[in-house]
PDB file of N, CA and C in Angstrom:
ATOM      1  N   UNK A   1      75.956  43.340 -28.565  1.00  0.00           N
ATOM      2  CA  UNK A   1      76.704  43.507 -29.801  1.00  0.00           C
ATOM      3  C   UNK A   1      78.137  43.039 -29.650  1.00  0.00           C
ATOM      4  N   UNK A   2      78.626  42.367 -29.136  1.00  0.00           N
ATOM      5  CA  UNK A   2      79.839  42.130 -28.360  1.00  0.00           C
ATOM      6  C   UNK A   2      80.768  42.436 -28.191  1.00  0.00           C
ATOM      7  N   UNK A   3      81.055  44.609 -27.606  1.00  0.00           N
ATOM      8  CA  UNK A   3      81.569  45.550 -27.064  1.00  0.00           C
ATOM      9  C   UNK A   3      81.953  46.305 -29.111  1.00  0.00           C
ATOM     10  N   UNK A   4      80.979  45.844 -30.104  1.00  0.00           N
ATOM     11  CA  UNK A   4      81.984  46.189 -31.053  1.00  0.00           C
ATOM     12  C   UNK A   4      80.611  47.904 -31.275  1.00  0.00           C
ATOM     13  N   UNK A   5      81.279  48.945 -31.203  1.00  0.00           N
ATOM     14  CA  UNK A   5      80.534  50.334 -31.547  1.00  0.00           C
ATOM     15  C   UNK A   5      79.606  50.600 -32.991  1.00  0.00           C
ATOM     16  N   UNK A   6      78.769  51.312 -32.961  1.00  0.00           N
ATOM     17  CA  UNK A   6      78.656  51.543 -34.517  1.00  0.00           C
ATOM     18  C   UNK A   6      79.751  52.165 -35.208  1.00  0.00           C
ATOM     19  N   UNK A   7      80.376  53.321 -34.559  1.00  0.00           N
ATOM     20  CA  UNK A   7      81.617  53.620 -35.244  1.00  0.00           C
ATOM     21  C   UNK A   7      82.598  52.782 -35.420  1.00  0.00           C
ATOM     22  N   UNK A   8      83.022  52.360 -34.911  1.00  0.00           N
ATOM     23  CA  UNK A   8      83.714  50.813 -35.201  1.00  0.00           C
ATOM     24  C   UNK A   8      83.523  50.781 -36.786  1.00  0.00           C
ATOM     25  N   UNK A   9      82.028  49.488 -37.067  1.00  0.00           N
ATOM     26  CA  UNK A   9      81.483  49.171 -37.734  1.00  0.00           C
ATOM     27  C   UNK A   9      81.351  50.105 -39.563  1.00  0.00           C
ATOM     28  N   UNK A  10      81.201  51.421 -39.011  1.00  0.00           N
ATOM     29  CA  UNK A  10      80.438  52.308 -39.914  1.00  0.00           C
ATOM     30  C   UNK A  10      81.498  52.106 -41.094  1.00  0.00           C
ATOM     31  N   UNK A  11      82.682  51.627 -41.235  1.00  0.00           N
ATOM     32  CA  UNK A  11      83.361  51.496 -42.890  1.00  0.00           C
ATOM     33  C   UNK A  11      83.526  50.637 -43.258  1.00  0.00           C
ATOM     34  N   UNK A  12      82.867  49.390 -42.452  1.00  0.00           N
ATOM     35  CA  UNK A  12      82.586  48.174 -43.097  1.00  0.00           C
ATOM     36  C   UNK A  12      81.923  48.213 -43.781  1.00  0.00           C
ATOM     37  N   UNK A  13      81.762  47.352 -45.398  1.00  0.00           N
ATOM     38  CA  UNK A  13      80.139  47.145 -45.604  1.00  0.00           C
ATOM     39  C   UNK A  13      80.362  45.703 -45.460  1.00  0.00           C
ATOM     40  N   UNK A  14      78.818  45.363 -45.508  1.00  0.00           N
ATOM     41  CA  UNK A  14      78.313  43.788 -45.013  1.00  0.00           C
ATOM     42  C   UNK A  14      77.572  43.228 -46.127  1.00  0.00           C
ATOM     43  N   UNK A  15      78.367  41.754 -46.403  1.00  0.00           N
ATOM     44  CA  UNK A  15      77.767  41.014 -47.352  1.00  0.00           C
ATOM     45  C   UNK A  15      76.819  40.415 -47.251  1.00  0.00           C
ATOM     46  N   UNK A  16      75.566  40.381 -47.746  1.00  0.00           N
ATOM     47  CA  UNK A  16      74.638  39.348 -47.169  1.00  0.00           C
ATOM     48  C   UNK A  16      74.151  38.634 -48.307  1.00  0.00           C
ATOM     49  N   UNK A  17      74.051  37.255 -48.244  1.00  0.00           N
ATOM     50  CA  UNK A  17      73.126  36.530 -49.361  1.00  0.00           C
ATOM     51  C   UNK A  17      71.331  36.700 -49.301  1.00  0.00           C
ATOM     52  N   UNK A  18      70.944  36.801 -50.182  1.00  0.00           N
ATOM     53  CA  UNK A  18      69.579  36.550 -50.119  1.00  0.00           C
ATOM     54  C   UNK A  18      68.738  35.356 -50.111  1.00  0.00           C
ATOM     55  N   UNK A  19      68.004  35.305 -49.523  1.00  0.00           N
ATOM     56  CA  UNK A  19      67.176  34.082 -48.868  1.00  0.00           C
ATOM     57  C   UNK A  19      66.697  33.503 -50.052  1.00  0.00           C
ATOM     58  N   UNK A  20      66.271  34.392 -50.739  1.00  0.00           N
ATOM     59  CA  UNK A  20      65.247  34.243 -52.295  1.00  0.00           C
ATOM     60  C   UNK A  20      65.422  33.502 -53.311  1.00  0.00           C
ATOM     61  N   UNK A  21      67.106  34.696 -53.636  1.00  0.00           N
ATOM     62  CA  UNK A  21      67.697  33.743 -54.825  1.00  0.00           C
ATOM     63  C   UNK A  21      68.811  33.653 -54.537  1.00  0.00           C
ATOM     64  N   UNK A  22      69.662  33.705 -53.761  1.00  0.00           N
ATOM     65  CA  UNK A  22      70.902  33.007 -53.639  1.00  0.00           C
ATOM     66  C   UNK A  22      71.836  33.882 -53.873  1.00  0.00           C
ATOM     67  N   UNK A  23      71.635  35.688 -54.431  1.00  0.00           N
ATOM     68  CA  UNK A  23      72.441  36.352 -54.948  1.00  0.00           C
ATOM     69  C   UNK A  23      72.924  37.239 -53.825  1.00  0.00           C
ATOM     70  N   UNK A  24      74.151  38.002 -53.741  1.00  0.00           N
ATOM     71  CA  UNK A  24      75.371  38.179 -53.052  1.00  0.00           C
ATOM     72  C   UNK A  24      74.596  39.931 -52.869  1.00  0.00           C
ATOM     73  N   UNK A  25      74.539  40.348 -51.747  1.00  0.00           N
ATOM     74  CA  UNK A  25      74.583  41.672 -51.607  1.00  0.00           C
ATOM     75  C   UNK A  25      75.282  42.670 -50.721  1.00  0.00           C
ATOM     76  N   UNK A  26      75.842  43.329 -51.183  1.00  0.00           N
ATOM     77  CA  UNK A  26      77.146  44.222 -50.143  1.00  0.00           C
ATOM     78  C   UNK A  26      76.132  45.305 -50.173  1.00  0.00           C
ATOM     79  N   UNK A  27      75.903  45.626 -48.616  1.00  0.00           N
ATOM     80  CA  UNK A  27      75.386  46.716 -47.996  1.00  0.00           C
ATOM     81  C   UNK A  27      76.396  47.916 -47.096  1.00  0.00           C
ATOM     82  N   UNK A  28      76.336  49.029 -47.295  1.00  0.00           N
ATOM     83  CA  UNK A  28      76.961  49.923 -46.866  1.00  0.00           C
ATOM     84  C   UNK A  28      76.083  50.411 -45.518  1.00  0.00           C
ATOM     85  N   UNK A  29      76.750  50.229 -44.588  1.00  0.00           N
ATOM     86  CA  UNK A  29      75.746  50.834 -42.778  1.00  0.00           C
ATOM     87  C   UNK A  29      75.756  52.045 -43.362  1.00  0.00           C
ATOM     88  N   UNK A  30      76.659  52.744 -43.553  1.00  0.00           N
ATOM     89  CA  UNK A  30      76.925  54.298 -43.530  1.00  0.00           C
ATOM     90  C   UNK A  30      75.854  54.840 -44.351  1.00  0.00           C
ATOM     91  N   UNK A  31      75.790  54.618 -45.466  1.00  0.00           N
ATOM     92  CA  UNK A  31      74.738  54.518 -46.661  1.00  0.00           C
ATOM     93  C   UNK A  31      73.268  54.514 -46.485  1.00  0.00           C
ATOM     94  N   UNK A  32      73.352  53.023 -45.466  1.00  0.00           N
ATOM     95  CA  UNK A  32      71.747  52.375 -45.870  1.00  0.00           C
ATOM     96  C   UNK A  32      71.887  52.166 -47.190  1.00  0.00           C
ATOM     97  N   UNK A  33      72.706  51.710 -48.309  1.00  0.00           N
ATOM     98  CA  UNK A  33      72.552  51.214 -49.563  1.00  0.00           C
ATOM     99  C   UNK A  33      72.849  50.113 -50.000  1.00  0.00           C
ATOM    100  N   UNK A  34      72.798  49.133 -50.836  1.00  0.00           N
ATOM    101  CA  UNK A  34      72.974  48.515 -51.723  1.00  0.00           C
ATOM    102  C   UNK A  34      73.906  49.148 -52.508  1.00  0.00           C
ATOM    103  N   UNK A  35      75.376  49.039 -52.494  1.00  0.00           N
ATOM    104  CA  UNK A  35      76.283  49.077 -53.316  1.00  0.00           C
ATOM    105  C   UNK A  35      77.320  48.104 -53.734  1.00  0.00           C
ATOM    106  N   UNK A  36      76.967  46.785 -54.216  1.00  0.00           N
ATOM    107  CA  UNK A  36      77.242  45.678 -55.413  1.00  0.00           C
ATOM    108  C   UNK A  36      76.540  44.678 -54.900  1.00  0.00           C
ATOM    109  N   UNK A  37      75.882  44.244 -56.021  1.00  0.00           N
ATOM    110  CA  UNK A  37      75.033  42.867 -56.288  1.00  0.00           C
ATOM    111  C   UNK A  37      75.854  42.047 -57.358  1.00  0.00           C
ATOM    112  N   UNK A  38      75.908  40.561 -56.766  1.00  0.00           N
ATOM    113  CA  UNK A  38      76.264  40.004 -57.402  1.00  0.00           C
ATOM    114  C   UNK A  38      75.430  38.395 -57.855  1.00  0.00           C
ATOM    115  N   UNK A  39      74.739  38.738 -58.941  1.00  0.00           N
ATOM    116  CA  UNK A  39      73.919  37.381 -58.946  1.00  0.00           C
ATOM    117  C   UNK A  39      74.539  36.405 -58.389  1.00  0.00           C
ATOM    118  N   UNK A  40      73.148  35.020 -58.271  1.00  0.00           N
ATOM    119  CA  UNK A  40      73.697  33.844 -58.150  1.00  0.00           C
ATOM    120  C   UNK A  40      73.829  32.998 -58.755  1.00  0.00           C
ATOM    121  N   UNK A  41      75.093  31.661 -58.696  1.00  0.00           N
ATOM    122  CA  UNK A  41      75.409  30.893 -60.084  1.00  0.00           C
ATOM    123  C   UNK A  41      73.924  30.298 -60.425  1.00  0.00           C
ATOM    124  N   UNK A  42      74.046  30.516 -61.973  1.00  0.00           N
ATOM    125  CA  UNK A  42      72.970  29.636 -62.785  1.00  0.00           C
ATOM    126  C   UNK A  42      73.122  28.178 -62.583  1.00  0.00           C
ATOM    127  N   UNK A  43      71.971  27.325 -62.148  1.00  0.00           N
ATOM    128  CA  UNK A  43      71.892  25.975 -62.224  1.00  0.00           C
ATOM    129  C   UNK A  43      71.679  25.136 -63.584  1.00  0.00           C
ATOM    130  N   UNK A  44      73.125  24.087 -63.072  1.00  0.00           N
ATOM    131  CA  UNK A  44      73.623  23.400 -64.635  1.00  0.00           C
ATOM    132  C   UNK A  44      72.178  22.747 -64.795  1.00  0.00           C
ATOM    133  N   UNK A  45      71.293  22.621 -65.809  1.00  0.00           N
ATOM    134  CA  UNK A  45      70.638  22.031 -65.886  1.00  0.00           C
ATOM    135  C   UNK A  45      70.875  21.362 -67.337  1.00  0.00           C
ATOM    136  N   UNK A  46      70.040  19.716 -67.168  1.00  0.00           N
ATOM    137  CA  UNK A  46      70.248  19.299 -68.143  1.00  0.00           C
ATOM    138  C   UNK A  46      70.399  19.103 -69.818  1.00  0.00           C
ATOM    139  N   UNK A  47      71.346  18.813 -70.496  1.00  0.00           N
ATOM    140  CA  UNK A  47      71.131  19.985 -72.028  1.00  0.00           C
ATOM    141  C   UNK A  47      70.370  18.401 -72.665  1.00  0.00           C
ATOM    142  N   UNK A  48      69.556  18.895 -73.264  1.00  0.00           N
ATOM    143  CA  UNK A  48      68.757  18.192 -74.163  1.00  0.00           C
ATOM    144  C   UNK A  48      68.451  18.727 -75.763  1.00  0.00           C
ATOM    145  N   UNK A  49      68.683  18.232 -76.298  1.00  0.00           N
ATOM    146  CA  UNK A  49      68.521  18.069 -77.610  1.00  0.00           C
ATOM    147  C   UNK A  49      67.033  18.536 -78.153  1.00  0.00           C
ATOM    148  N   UNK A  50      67.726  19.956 -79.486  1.00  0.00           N
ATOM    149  CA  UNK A  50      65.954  20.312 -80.037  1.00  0.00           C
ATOM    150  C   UNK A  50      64.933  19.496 -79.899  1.00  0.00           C
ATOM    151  N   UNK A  51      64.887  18.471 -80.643  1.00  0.00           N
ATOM    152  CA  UNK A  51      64.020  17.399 -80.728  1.00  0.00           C
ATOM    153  C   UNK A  51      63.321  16.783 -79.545  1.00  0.00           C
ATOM    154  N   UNK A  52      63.971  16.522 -78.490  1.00  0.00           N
ATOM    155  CA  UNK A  52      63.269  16.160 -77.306  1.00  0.00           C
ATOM    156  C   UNK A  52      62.855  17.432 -76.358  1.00  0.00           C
ATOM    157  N   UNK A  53      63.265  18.461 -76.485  1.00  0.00           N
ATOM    158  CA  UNK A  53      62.789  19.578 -76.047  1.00  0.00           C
ATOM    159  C   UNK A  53      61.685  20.067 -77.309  1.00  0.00           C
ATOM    160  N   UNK A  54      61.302  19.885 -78.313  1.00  0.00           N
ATOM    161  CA  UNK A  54      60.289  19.832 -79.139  1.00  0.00           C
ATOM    162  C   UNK A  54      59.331  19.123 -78.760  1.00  0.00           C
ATOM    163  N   UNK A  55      59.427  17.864 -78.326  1.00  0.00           N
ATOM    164  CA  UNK A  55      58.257  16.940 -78.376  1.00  0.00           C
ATOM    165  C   UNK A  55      57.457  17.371 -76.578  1.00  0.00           C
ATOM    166  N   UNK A  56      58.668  17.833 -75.581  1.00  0.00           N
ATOM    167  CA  UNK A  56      58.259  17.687 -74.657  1.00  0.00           C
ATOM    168  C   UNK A  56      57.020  18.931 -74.448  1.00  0.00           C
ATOM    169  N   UNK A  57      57.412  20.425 -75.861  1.00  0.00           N
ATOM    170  CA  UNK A  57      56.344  21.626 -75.485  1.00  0.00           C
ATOM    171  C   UNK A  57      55.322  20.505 -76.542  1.00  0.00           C
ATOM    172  N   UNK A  58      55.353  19.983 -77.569  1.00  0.00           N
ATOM    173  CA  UNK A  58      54.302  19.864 -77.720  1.00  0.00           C
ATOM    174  C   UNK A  58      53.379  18.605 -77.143  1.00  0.00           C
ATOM    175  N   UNK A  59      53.816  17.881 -76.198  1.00  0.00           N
ATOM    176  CA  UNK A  59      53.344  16.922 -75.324  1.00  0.00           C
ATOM    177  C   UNK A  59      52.514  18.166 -74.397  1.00  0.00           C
ATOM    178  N   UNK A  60      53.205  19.304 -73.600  1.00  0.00           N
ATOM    179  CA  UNK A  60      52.522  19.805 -73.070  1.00  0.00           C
ATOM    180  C   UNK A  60      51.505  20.965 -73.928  1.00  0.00           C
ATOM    181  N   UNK A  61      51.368  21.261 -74.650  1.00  0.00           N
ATOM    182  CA  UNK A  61      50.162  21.738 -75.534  1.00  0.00           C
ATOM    183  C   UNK A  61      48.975  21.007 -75.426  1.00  0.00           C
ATOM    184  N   UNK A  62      49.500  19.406 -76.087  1.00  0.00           N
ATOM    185  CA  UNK A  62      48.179  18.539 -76.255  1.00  0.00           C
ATOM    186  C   UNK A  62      47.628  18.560 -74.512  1.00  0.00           C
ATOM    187  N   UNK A  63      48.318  18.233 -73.499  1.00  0.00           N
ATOM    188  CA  UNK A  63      47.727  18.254 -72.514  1.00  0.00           C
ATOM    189  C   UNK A  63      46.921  20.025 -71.636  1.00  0.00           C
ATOM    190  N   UNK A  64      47.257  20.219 -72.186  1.00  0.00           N
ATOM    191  CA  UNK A  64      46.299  21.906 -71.915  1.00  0.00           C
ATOM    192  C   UNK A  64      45.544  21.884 -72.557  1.00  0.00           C
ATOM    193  N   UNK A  65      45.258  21.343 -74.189  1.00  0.00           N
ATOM    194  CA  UNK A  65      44.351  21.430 -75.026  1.00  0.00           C
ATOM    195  C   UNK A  65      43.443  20.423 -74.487  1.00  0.00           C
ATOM    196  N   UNK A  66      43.695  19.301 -73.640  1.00  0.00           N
ATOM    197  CA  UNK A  66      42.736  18.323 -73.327  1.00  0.00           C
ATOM    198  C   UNK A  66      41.920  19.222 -71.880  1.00  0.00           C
ATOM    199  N   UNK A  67      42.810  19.701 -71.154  1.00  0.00           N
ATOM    200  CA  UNK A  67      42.409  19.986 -69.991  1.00  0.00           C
ATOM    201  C   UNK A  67      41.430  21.198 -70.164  1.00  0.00           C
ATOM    202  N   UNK A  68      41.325  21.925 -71.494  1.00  0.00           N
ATOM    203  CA  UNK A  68      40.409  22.781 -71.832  1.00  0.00           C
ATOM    204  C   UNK A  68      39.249  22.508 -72.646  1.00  0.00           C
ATOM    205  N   UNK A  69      39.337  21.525 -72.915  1.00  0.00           N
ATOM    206  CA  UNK A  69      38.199  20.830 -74.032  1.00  0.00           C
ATOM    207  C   UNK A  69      37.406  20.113 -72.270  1.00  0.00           C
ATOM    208  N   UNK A  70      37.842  19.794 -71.514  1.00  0.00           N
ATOM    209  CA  UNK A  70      37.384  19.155 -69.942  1.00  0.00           C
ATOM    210  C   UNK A  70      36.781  20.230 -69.485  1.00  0.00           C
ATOM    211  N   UNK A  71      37.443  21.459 -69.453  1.00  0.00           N
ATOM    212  CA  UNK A  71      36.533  22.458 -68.810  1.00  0.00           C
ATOM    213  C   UNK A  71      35.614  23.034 -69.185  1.00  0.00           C
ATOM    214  N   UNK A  72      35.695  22.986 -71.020  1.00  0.00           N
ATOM    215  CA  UNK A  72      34.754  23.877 -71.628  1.00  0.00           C
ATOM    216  C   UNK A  72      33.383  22.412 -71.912  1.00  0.00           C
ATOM    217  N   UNK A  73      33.603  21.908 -71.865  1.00  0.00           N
ATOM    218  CA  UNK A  73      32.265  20.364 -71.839  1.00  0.00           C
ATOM    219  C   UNK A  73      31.630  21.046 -70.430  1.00  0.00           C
ATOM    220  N   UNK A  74      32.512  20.093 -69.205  1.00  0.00           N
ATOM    221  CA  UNK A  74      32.053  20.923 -67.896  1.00  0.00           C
ATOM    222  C   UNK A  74      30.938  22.505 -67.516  1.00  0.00           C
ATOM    223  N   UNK A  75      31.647  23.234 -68.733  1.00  0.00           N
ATOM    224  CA  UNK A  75      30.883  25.018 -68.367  1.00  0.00           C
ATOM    225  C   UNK A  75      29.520  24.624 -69.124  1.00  0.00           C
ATOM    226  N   UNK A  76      29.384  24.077 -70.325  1.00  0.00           N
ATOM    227  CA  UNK A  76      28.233  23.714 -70.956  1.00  0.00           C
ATOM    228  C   UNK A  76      27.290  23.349 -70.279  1.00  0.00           C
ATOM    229  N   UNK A  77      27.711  22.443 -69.772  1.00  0.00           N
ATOM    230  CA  UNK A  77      26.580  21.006 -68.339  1.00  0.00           C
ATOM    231  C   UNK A  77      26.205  22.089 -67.562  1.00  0.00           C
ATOM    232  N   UNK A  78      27.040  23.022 -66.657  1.00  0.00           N
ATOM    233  CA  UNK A  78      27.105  23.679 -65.496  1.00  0.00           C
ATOM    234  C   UNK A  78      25.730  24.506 -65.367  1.00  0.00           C
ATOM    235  N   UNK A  79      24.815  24.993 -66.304  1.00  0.00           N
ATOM    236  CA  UNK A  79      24.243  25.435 -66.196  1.00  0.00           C
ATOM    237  C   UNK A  79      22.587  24.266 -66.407  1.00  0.00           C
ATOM    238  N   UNK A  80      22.587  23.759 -66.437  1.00  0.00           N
ATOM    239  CA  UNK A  80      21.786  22.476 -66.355  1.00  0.00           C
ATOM    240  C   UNK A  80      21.956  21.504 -64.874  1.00  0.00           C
ATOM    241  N   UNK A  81      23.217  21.947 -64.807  1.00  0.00           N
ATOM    242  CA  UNK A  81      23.156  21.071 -63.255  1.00  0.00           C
ATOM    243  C   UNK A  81      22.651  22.137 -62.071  1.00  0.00           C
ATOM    244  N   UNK A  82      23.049  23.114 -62.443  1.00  0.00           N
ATOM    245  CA  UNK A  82      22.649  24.328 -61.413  1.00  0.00           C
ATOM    246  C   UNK A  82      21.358  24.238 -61.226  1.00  0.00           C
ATOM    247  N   UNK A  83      20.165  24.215 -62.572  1.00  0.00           N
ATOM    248  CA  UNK A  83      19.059  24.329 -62.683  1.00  0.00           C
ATOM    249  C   UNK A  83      18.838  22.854 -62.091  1.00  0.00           C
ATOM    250  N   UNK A  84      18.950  21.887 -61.935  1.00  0.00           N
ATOM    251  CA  UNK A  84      18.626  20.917 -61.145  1.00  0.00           C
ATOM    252  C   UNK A  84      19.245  21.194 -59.649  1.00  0.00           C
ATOM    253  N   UNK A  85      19.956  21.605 -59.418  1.00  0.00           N
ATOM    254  CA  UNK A  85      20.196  21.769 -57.938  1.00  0.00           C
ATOM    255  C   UNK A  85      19.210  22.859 -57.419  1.00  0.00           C
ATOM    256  N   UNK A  86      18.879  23.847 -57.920  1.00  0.00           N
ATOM    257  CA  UNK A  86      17.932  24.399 -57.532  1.00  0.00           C
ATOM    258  C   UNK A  86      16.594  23.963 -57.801  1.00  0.00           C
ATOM    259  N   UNK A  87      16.122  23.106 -58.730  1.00  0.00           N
ATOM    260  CA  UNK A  87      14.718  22.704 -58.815  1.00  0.00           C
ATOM    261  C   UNK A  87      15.013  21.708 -57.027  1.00  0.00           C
ATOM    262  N   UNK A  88      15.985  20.788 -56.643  1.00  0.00           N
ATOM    263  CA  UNK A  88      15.777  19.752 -55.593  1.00  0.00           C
ATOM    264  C   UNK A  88      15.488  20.795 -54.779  1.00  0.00           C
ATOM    265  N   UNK A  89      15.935  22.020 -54.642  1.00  0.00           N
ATOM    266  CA  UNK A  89      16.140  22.982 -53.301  1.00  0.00           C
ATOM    267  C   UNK A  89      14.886  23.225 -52.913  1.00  0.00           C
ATOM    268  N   UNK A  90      13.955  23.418 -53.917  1.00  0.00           N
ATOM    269  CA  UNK A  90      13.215  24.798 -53.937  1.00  0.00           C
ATOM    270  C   UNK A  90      11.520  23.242 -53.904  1.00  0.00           C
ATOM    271  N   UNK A  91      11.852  21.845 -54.094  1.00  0.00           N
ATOM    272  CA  UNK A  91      11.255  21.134 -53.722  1.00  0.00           C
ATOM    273  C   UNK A  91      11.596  20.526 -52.689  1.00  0.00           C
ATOM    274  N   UNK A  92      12.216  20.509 -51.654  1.00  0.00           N
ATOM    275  CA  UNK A  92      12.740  20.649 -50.476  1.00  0.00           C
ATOM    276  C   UNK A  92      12.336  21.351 -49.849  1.00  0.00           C
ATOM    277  N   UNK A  93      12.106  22.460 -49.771  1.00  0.00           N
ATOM    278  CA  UNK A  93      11.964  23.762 -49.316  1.00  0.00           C
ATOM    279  C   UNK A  93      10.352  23.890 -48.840  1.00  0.00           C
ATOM    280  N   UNK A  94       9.776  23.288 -50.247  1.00  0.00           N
ATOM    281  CA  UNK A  94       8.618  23.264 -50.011  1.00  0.00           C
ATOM    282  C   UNK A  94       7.988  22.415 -49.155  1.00  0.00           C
ATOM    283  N   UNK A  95       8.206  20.897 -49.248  1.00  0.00           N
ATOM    284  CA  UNK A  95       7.525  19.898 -48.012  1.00  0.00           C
ATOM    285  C   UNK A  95       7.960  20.315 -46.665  1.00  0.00           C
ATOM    286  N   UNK A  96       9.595  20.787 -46.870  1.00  0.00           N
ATOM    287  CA  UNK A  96       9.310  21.368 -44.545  1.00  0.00           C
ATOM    288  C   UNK A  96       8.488  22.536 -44.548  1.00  0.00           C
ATOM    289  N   UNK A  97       7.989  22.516 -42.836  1.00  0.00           N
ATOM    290  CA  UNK A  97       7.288  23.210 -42.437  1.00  0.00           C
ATOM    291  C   UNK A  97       7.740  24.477 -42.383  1.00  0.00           C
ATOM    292  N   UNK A  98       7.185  25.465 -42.475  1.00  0.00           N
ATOM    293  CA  UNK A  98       7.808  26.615 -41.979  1.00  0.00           C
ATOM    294  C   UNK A  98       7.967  26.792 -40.236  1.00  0.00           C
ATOM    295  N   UNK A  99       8.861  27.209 -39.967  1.00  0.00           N
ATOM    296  CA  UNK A  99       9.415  26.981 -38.689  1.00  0.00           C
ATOM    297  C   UNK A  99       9.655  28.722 -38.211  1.00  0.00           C
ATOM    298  N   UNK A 100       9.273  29.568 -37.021  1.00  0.00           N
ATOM    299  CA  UNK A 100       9.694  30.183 -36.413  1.00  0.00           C
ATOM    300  C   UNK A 100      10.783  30.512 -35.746  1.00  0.00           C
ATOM    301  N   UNK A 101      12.047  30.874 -36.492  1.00  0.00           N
ATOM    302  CA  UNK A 101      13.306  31.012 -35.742  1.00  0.00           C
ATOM    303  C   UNK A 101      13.386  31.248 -33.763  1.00  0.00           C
ATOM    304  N   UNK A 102      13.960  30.541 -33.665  1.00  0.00           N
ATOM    305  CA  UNK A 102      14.054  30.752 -31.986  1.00  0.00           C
ATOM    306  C   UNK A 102      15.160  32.124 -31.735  1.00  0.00           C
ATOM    307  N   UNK A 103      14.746  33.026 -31.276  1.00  0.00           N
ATOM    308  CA  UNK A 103      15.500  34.353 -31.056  1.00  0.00           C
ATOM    309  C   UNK A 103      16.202  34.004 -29.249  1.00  0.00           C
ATOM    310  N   UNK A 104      16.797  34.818 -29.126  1.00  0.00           N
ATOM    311  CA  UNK A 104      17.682  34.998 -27.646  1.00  0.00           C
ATOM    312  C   UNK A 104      16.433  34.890 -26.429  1.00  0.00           C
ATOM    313  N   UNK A 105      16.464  35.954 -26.834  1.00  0.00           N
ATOM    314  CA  UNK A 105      14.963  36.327 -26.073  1.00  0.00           C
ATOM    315  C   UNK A 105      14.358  35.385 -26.018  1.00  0.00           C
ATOM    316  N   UNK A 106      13.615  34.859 -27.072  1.00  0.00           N
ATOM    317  CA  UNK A 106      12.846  33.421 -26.222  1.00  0.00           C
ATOM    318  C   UNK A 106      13.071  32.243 -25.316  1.00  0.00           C
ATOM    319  N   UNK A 107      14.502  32.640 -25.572  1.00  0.00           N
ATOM    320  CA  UNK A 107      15.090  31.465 -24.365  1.00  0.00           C
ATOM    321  C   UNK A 107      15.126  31.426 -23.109  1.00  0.00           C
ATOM    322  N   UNK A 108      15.108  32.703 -22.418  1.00  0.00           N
ATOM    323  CA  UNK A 108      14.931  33.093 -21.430  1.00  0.00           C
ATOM    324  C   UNK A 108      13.578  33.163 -20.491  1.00  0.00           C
TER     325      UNK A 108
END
């Protein structure tokens, strides 16, 4: 600790940032508390205009609405393809031989 005591220490409090979001936290040793948080600055982000912030939610609408009209076609089929994956199985199944699992024991 480099010769410094906890008593020393104990009326400090200690600032620490958070890993997470960037916001400021003063911790009290003495405490064990959290006594002041101070968010972190908001990122300038770019200002755009109603209109292009309009077109851009409804650009993303139409594309969810496509990506759900894809899945709900897909769920329709799904049960027709299943029933063919199991008809190949179960004719598969049938031309091999039946086979006697080899146990431990028989190896020996």
């Amino acid at each position: 600790m480099g010769g410094v005591t906890m008593s020393e220490t104990e009326g400090a409090a200690i600032v620490v940032t958070c890993p997470c979001c960037a916001a400021k936290l003063t911790v009290d040793p003495a405490l064990k508390a959290v006594i002041h948080h101070e968010l972190p600055p908001k990122p300038a982000g770019p200002t755009k205009d109603l209109k292009t912030a309009m077109g851009a939610l409804k650009e993303e609408a139409e594309k969810r609405r496509a990506l759900f009209q894809q899945a709900a076609e897909a769920e329709k089929d799904k049960s027709k393809v299943l029933d063919k994956r199991f008809q190949e199985a179960l004719k598969k199944a049938k031309d091999e031989p039946v086979e006697r699992p080899t146990r431990d024991i028989d190896l020996d």
